[in-house]
Protein backbone atom coordinates (compact mmCIF):
# COMPACT_ATOMS: atom_id res chain seq x y z
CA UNK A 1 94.85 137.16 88.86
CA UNK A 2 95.56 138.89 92.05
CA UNK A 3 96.37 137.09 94.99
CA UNK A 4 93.07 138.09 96.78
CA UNK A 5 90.94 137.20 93.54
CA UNK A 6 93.34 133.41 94.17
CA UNK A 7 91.31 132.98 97.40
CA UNK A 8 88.39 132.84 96.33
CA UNK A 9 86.37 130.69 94.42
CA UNK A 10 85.46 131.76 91.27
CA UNK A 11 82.57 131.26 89.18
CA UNK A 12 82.36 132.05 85.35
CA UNK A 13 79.76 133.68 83.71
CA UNK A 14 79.50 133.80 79.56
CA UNK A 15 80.00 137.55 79.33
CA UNK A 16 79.95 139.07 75.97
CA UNK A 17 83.37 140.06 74.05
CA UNK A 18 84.20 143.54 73.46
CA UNK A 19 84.23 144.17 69.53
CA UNK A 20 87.77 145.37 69.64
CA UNK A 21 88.99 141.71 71.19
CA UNK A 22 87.16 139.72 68.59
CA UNK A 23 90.22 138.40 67.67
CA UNK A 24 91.33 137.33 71.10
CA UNK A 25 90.73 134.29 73.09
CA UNK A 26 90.51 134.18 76.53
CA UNK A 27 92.21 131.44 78.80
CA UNK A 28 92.65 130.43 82.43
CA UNK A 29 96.53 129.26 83.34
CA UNK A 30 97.68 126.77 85.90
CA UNK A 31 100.60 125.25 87.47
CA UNK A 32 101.24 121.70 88.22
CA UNK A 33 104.29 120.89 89.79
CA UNK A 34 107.17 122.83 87.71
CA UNK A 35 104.75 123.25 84.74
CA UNK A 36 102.50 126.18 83.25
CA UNK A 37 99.32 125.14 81.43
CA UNK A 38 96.26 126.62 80.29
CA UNK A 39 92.55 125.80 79.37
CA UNK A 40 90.66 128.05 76.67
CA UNK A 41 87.62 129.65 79.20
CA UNK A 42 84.53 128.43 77.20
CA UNK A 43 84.56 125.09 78.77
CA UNK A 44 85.47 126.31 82.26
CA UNK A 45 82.26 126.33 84.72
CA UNK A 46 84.14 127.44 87.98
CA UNK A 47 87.50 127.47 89.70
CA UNK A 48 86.58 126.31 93.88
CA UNK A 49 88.55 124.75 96.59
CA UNK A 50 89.18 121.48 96.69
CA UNK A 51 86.67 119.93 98.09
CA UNK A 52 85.91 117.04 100.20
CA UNK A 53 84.99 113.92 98.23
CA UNK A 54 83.70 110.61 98.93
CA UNK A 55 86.56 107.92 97.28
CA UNK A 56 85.29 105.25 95.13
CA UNK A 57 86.53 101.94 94.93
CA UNK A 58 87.67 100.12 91.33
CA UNK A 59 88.59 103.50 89.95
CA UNK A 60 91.87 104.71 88.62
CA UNK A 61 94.27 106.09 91.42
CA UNK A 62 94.14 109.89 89.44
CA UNK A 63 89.94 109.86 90.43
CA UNK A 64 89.82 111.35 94.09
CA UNK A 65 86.33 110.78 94.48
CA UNK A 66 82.98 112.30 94.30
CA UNK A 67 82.19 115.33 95.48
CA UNK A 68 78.82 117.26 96.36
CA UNK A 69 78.91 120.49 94.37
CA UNK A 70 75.58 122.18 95.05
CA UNK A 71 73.52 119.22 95.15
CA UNK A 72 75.15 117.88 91.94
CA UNK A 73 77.43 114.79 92.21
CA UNK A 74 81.30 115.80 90.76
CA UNK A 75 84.21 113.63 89.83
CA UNK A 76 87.26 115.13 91.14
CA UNK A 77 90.49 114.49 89.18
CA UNK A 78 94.18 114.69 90.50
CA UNK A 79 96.36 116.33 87.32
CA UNK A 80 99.70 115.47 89.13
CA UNK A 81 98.38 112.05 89.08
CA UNK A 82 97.73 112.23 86.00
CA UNK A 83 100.77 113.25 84.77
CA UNK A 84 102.96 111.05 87.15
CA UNK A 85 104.14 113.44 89.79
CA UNK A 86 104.48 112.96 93.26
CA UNK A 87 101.30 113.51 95.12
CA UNK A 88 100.83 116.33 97.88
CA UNK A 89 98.67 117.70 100.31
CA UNK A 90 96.08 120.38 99.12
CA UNK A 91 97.21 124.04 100.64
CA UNK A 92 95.66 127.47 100.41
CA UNK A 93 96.83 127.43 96.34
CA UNK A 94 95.33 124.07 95.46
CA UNK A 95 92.10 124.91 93.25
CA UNK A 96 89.62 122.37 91.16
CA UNK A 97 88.89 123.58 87.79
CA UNK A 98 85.30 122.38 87.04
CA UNK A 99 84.75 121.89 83.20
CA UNK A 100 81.84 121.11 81.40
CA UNK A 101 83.56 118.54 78.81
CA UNK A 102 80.03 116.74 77.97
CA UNK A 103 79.35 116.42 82.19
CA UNK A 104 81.00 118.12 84.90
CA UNK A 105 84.60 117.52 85.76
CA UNK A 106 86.78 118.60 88.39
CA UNK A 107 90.95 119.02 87.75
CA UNK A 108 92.59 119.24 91.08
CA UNK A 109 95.96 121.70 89.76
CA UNK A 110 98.32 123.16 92.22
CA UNK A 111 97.58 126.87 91.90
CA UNK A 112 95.64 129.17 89.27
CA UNK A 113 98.22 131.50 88.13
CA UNK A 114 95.80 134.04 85.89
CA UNK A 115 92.63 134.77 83.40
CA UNK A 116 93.97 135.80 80.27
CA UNK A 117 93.32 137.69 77.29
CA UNK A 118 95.55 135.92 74.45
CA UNK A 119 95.70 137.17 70.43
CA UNK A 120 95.34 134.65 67.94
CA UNK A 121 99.16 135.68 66.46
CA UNK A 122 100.52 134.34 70.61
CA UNK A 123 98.72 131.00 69.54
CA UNK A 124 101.34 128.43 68.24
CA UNK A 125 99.61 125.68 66.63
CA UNK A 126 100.59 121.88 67.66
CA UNK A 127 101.36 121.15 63.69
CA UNK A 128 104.05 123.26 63.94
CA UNK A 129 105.87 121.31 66.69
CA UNK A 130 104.43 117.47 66.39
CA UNK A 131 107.82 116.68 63.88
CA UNK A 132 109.85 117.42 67.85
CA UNK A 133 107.30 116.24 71.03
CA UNK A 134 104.52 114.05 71.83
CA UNK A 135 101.39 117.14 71.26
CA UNK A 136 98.25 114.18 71.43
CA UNK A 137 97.15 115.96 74.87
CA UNK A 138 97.58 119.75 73.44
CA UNK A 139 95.36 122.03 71.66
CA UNK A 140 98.41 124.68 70.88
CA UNK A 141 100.97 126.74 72.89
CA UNK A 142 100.96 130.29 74.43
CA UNK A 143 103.85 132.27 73.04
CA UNK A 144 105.16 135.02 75.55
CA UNK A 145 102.12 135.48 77.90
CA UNK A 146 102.07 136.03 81.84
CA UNK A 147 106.04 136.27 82.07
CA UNK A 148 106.13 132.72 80.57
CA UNK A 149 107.96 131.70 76.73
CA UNK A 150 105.30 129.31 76.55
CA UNK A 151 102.60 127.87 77.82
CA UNK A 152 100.74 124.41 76.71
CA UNK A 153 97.34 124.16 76.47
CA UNK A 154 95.97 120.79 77.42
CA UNK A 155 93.42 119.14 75.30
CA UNK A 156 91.06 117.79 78.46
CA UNK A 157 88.65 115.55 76.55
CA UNK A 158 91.89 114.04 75.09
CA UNK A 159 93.35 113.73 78.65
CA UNK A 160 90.43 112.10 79.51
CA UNK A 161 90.12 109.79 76.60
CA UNK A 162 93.73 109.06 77.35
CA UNK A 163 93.65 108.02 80.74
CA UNK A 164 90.36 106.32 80.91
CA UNK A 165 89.75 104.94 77.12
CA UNK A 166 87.71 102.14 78.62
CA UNK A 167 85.76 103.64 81.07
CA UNK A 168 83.89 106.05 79.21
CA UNK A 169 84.18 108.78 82.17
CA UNK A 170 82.56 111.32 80.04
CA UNK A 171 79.31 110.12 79.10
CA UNK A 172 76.39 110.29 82.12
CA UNK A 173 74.55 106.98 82.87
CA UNK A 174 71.10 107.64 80.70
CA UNK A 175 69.47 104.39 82.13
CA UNK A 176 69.86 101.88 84.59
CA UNK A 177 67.71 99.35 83.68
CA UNK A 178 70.05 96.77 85.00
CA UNK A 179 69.60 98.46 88.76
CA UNK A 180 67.40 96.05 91.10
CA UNK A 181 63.80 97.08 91.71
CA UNK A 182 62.91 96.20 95.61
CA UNK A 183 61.28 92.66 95.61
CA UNK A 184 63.45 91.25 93.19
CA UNK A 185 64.80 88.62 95.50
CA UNK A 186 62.33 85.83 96.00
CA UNK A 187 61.82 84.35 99.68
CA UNK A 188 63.03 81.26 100.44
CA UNK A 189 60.34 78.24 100.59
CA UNK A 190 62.09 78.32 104.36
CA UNK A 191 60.96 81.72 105.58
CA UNK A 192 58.04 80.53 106.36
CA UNK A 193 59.44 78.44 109.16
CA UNK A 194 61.48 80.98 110.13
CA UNK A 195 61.72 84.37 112.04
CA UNK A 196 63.59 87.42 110.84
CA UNK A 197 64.82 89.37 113.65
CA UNK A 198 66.31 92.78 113.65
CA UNK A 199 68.88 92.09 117.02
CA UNK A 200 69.47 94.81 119.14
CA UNK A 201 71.53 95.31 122.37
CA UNK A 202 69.98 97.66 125.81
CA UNK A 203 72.37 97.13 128.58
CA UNK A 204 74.56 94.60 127.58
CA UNK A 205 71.66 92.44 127.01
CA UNK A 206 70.33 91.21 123.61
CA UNK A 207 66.78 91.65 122.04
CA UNK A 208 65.29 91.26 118.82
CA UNK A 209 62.01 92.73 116.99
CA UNK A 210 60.16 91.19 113.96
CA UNK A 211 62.04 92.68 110.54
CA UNK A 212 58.58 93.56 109.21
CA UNK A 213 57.56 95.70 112.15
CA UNK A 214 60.46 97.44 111.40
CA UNK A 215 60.61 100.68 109.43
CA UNK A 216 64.07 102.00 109.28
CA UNK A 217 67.08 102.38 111.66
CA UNK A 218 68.28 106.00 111.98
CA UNK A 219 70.95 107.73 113.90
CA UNK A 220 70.65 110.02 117.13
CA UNK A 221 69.31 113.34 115.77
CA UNK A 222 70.79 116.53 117.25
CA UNK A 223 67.51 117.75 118.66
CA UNK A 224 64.79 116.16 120.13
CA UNK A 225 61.57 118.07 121.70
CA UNK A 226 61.15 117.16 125.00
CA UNK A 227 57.10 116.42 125.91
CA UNK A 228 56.16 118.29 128.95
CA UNK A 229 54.65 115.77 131.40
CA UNK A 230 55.41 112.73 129.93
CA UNK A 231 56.59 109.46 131.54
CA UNK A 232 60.57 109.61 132.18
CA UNK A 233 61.46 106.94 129.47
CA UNK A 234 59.68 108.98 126.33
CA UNK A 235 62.30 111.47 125.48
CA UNK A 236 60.23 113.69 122.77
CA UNK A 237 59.91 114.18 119.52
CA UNK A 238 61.70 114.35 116.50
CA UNK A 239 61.36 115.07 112.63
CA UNK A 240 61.30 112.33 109.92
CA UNK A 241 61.19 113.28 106.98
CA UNK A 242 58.24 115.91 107.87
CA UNK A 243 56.28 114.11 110.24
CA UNK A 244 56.87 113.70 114.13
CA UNK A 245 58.24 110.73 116.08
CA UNK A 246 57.86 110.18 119.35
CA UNK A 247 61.05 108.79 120.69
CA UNK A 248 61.06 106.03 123.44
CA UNK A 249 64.08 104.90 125.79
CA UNK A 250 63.91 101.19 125.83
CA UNK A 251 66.30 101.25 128.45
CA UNK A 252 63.98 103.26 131.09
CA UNK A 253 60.99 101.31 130.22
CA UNK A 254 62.34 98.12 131.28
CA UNK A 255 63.90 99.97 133.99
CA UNK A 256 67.78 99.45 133.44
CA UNK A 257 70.15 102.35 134.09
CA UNK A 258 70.30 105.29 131.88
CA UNK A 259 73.26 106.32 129.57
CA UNK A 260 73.98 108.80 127.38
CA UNK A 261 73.47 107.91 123.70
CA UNK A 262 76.74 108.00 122.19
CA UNK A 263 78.16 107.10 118.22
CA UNK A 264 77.04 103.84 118.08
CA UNK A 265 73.13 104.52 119.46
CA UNK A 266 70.72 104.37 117.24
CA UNK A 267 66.91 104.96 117.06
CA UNK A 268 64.57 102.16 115.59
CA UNK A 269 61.44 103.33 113.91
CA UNK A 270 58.41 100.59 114.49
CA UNK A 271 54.98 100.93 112.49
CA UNK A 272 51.66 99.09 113.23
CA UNK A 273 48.12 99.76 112.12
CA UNK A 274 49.09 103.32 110.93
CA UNK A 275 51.41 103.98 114.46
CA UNK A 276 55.02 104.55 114.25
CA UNK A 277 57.33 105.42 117.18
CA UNK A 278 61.12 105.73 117.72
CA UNK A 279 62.64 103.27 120.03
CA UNK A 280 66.26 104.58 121.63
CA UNK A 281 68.57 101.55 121.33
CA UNK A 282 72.31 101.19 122.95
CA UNK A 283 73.29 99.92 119.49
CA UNK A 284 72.00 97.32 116.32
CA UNK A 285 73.40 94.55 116.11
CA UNK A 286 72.63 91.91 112.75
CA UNK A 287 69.47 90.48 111.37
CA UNK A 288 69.02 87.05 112.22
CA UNK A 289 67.13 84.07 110.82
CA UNK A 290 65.50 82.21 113.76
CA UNK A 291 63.39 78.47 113.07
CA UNK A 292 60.44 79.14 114.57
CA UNK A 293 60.84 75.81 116.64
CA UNK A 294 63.58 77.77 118.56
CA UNK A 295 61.01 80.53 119.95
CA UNK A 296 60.17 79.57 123.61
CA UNK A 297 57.23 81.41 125.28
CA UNK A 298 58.18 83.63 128.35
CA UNK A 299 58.00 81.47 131.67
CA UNK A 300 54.70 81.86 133.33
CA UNK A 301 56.73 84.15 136.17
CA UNK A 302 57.91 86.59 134.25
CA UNK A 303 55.12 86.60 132.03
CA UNK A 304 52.64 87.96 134.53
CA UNK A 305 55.02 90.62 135.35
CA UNK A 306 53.52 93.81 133.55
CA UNK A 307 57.39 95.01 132.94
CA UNK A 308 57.90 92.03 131.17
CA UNK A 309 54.92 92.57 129.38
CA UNK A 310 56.45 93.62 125.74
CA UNK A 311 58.28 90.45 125.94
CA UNK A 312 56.45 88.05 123.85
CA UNK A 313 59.30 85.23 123.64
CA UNK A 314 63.07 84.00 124.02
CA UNK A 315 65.53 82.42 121.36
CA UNK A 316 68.01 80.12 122.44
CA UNK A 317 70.99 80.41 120.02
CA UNK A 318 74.15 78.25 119.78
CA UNK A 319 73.51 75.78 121.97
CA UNK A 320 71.82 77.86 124.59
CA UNK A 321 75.03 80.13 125.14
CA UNK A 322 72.75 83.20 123.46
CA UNK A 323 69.73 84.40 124.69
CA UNK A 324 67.70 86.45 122.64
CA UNK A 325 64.62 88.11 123.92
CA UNK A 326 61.73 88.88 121.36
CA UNK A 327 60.11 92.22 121.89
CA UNK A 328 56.59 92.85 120.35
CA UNK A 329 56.01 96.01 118.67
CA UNK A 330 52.47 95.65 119.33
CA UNK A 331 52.01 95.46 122.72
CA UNK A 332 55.11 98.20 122.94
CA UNK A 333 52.70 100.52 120.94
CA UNK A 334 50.12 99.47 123.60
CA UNK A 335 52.16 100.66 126.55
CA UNK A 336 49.84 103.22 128.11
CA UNK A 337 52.57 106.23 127.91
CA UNK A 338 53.67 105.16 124.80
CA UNK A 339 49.53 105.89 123.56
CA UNK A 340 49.88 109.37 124.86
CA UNK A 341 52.54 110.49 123.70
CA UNK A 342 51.50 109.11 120.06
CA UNK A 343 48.22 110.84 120.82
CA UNK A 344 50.00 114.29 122.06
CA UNK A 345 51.81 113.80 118.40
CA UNK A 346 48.63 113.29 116.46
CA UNK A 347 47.58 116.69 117.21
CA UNK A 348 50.20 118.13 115.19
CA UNK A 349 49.91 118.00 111.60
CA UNK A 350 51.43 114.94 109.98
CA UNK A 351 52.40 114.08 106.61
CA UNK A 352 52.24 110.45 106.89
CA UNK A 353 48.98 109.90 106.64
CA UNK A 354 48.87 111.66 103.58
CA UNK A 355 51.54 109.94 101.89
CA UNK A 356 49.74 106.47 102.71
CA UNK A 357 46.05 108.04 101.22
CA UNK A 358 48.08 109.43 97.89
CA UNK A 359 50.46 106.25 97.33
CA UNK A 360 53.65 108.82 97.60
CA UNK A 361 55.75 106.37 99.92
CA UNK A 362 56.24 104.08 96.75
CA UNK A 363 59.04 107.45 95.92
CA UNK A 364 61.48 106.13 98.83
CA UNK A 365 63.67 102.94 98.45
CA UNK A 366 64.48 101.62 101.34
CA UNK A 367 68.08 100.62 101.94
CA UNK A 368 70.80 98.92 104.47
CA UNK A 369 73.81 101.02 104.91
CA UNK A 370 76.96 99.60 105.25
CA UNK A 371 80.73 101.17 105.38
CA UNK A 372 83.90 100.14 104.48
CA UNK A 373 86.38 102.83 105.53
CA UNK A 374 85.22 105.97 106.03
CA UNK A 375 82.98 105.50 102.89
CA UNK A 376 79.07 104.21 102.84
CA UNK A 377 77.23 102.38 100.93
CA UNK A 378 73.68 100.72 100.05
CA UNK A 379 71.57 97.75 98.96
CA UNK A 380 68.59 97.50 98.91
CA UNK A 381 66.91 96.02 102.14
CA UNK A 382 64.80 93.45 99.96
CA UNK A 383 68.34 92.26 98.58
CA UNK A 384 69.52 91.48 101.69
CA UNK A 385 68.91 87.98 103.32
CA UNK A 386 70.49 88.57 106.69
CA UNK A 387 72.93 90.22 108.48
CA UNK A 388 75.18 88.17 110.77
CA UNK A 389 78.23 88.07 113.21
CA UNK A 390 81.78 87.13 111.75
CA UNK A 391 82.35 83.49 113.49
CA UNK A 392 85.52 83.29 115.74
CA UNK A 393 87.30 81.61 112.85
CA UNK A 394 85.95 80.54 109.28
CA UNK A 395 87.16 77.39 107.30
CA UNK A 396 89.64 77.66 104.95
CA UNK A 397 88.69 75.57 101.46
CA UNK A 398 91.92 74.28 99.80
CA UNK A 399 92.30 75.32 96.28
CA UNK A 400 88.93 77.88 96.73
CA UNK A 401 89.12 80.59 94.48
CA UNK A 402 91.57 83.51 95.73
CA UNK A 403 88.90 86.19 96.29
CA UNK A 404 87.01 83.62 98.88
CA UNK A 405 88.18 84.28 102.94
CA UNK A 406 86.83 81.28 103.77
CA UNK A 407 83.38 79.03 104.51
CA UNK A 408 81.10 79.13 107.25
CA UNK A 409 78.25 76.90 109.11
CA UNK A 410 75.10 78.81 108.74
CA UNK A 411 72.15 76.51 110.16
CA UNK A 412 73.82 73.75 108.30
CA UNK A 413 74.49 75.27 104.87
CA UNK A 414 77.58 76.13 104.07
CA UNK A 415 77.91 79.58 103.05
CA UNK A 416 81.07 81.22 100.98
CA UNK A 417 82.23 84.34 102.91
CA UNK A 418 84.34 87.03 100.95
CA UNK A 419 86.03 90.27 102.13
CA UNK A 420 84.79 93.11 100.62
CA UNK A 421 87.16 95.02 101.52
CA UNK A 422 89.74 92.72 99.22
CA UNK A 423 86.96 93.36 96.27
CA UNK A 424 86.76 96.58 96.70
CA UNK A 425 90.56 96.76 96.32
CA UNK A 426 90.79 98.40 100.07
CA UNK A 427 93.70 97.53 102.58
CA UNK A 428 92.48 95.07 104.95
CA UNK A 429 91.89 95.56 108.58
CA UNK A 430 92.38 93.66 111.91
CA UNK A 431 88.54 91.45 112.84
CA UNK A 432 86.84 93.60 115.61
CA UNK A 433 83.58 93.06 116.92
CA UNK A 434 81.75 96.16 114.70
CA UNK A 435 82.63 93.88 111.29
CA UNK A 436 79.40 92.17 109.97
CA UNK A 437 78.54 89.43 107.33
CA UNK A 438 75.76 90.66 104.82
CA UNK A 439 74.06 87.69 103.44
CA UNK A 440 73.10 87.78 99.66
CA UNK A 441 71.26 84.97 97.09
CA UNK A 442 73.26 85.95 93.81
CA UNK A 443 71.79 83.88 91.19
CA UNK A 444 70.54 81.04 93.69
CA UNK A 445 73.90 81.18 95.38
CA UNK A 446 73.43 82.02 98.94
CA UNK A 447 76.95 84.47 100.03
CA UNK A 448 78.20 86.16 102.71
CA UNK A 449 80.32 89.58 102.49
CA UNK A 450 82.61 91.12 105.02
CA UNK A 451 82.16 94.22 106.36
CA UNK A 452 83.19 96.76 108.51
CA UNK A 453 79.86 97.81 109.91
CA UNK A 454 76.27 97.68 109.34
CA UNK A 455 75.47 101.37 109.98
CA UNK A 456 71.53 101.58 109.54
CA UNK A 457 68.34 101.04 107.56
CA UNK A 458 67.41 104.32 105.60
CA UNK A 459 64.04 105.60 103.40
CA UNK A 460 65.66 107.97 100.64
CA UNK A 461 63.04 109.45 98.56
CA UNK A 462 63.74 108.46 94.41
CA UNK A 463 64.23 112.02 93.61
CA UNK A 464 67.56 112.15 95.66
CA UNK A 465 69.33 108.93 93.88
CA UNK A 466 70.34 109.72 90.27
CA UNK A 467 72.94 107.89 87.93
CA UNK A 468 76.52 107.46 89.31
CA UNK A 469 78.87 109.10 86.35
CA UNK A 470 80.83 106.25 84.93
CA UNK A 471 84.06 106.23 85.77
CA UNK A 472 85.54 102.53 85.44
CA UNK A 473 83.74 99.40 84.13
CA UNK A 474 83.58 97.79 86.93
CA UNK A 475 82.85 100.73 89.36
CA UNK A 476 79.80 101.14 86.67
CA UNK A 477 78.89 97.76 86.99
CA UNK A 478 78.74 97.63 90.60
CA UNK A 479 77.57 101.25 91.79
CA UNK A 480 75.68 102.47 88.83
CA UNK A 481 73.38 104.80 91.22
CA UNK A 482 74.19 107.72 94.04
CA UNK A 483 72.36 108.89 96.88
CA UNK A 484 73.07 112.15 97.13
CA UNK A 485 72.07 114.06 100.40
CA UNK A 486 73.33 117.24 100.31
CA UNK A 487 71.33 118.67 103.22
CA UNK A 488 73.42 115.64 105.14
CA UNK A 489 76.52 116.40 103.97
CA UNK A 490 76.20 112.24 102.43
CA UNK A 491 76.58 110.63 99.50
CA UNK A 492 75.82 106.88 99.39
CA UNK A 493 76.90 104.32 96.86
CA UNK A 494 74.19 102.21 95.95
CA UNK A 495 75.82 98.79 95.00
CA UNK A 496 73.75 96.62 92.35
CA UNK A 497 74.02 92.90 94.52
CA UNK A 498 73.42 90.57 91.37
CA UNK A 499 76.70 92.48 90.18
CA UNK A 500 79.29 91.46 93.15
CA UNK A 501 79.81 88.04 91.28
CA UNK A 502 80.83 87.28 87.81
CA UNK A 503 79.43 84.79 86.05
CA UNK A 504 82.98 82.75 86.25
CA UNK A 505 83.37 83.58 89.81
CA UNK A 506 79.54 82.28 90.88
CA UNK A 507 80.48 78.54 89.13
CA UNK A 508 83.73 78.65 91.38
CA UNK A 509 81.62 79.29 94.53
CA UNK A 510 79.07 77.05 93.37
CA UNK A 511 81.84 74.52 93.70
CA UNK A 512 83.04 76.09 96.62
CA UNK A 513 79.52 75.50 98.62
């Protein structure tokens, strides 16, 4: 190959052979580290850059990670892992081989040397060298080709078999019955007594909305449409999913200073009676789980104040010491320039009211995003109980299992709190204020998981979540699904909640709590 066909990524096409090479066989060589090696060209999809991948955690150290290869997901594999060299950084050379050994595949290699046309007399078969070397992972050797004596040919699926016998890397996910449907989790006998509160913070000040007037959490878009003669706290407009938003700045509307909208901003979609409208947030904070005995109405002074007016309530949490004011989504959707801008939006033409008439909306799962690292992941929202700060310091049980951090006080249950990071098999970080506990029942056992952020609530339509390949048993176990979102440049593991605990691990936090 020449060294302008080297930079560039190549895709390969099943062209017909030329009668006269009927007897030749044609192969792609590679390099890694000192080595030459070659792969017989039938199997061979595409040679690309290395691209970027999203890492997975409980998989063997040789798996980079996932990566988005035209809307498909594809395992990347390091070879120099594989074969015990010392890792290095990808440079202009470094080329994936995708093969198609039963699913996609991609073989990080250190450079792609040629495409060859070999005779069947250059073939040396492995039989005639087993009696002298280890030839499991070979298919034959290349005698005199490309300036080399000879050049091995690596058996892939055997590589593969080799190096991840128990994990079945090769065979696609056909089901995944055991994946949680939303509404699997029942509701507590409690809830009813209770209030579930999506927390938010405008101006250093806390606020919290109803969870069920809330439709998702998104980020800042790039864009928004301004509307021309509109009051100074609606911003515009943006797409969702192919319907408009109007977009609302909390902060001007109860008249605090402006600021820019920055990483941690986010925009909270509310719906009522058909309505839905973005609401521009400094940042979200947790979900919390309020006794309704704990909701005081607004004094009678600020009540009557009509800039008070989407105020319906206050919590008083811990002790007093954290004041949480409800906001009604109603009587925000009420606000007189909130109506017109909805109404301005109405003339446009909107897919949402479609999707309610036909029933489509039951297509999107609805999931809280989470990251640990630089990596996200899902659950889905039903699965989750609540979403709470990490207390200033947690009990530690004597003799509790070694995968437990420690025990906490919530509302006067104790409630087993473990790092995910540590499960994950992720180096552990120093506590900062962004780290959150997500609060799951696993099999009647109420838990609490560290991590590093809660990043949003999401609607992905069904069609863009397929099966995660399988490529450990316990990565299968735990992320059996993908949400793949190519025109975001994101992939999201979706983690199965009823799988975070073992059955032997639930009876030690049974005794635990």
């Amino acid at each position: 190959m020449s060294q302008s066909n080297q930079n560039q990524d190549l895709t390969v096409t099943g062209e017909g052979e030329d009668e006269s090479q009927t007897n030749s066989r044609q192969f792609v060589t590679f390099t890694v580290g000192s080595d030459v090696f070659a792969v017989e060209m039938q199997p061979v999809q595409e040679i690309i850059r290395v691209p970027e991948v999203v890492r997975v955690p409980l998989t063997p150290p040789s798996l980079n990670g996932l990566a988005n290869l035209r809307g498909n997901v594809l395992p990347i594999i390091c070879l120099r892992s594989l074969f015990s060299l010392e890792p290095r950084e990808a440079d202009d050379a470094t080329r994936a081989l995708v093969l198609n050994l039963g699913q996609p595949l991609g073989f990080v290699v250190d450079r792609v040397a040629s495409v060859i046309m070999v005779e069947e007399d250059q073939i040396e078969p492995v039989s005639n060298i087993q009696a002298t070397i280890n030839t499991n992972l070979l298919t034959g050797l290349l005698k005199q080709v490309g300036g080399h004596e000879l050049v091995m040919i690596i058996d892939f699926a055997a590589l593969i078999s080799a190096s991840f016998s128990e994990n079945s890397l090769l065979q696609r996910v056909s089901s995944n019955a055991g994946a949680m449907s939303l509404g699997d989790v029942d509701s507590d006998d409690e809830a009813s007594d209770e209030l579930q509160l999506v927390s938010f913070t405008v101006a250093e000040q806390e606020y919290g909305i109803a969870i069920d007037d809330v439709q998702e959490i998104v980020q800042i878009p790039d864009h928004i449409v301004s509307v021309p003669k509109s009051a100074s706290h609606v911003r515009g407009v943006m797409t969702l999913r192919q319907r408009l938003l109007p977009l609302v700045s909390l902060r001007e509307m109860f008249c605090l200073p402006g600021q820019a909208t920055d990483e941690r901003s986010r925009i909270l979609v509310v719906s009522l009676a058909g309505m839905s409208v973005g609401i521009i947030l400094d940042s979200v904070n947790e979900v919390l789980r309020v006794p309704a005995a704990q909701l005081e109405p607004m004094p009678p002074m600020l009540a009557r104040d009509q800039a008070m007016a989407e105020l319906t309530g206050l919590c008083r949490l811990n002790d007093g010491k954290r004041l949480v004011s409800v906001v009604s989504a109603e009587r925000l959707l009420q606000h007189q320039s909130v109506q017109r801008v909805l109404n301005e939006t109405d003339k446009e033409p909107s897919v949402d009211e479609e999707l309610l008439d036909t029933g489509e909306t039951d297509d999107e799962e609805q999931l809280v995003v989470f990251r640990l690292g630089n990596e996200e992941f899902g659950v889905p929202i039903d699965s989750v109980q609540e979403i709470v700060r990490i207390p200033e310091n947690l009990t530690h049980v004597p003799k509790a299992p070694e995968f437990v951090e420690g025990v906490m006080n919530l509302r006067g249950v104790v409630l087993p709190v473990i790092d995910q990071r540590r499960r994950f098999g992720l180096p552990s970080i120093e506590s900062n204020d962004r780290q959150r506990i997500m609060v799951f029942v696993i099999n009647e056992l109420r838990t609490g998981f560290i991590v590093d952020s809660v990043a949003e609530v999401l609607k992905i339509s069904r069609s863009l979540i397929e099966p995660a390949p399988s490529l450990s048993v316990e990565q299968q176990r735990l992320f059996g699904r993908v949400a793949n979102l190519p025109g975001n440049k994101r992939m999201i593991q979706l983690v199965e909640p009823r799988q975070l605990l073992a059955d032997g691990e639930l009876d030690a936090l049974a005794r635990v709590a």
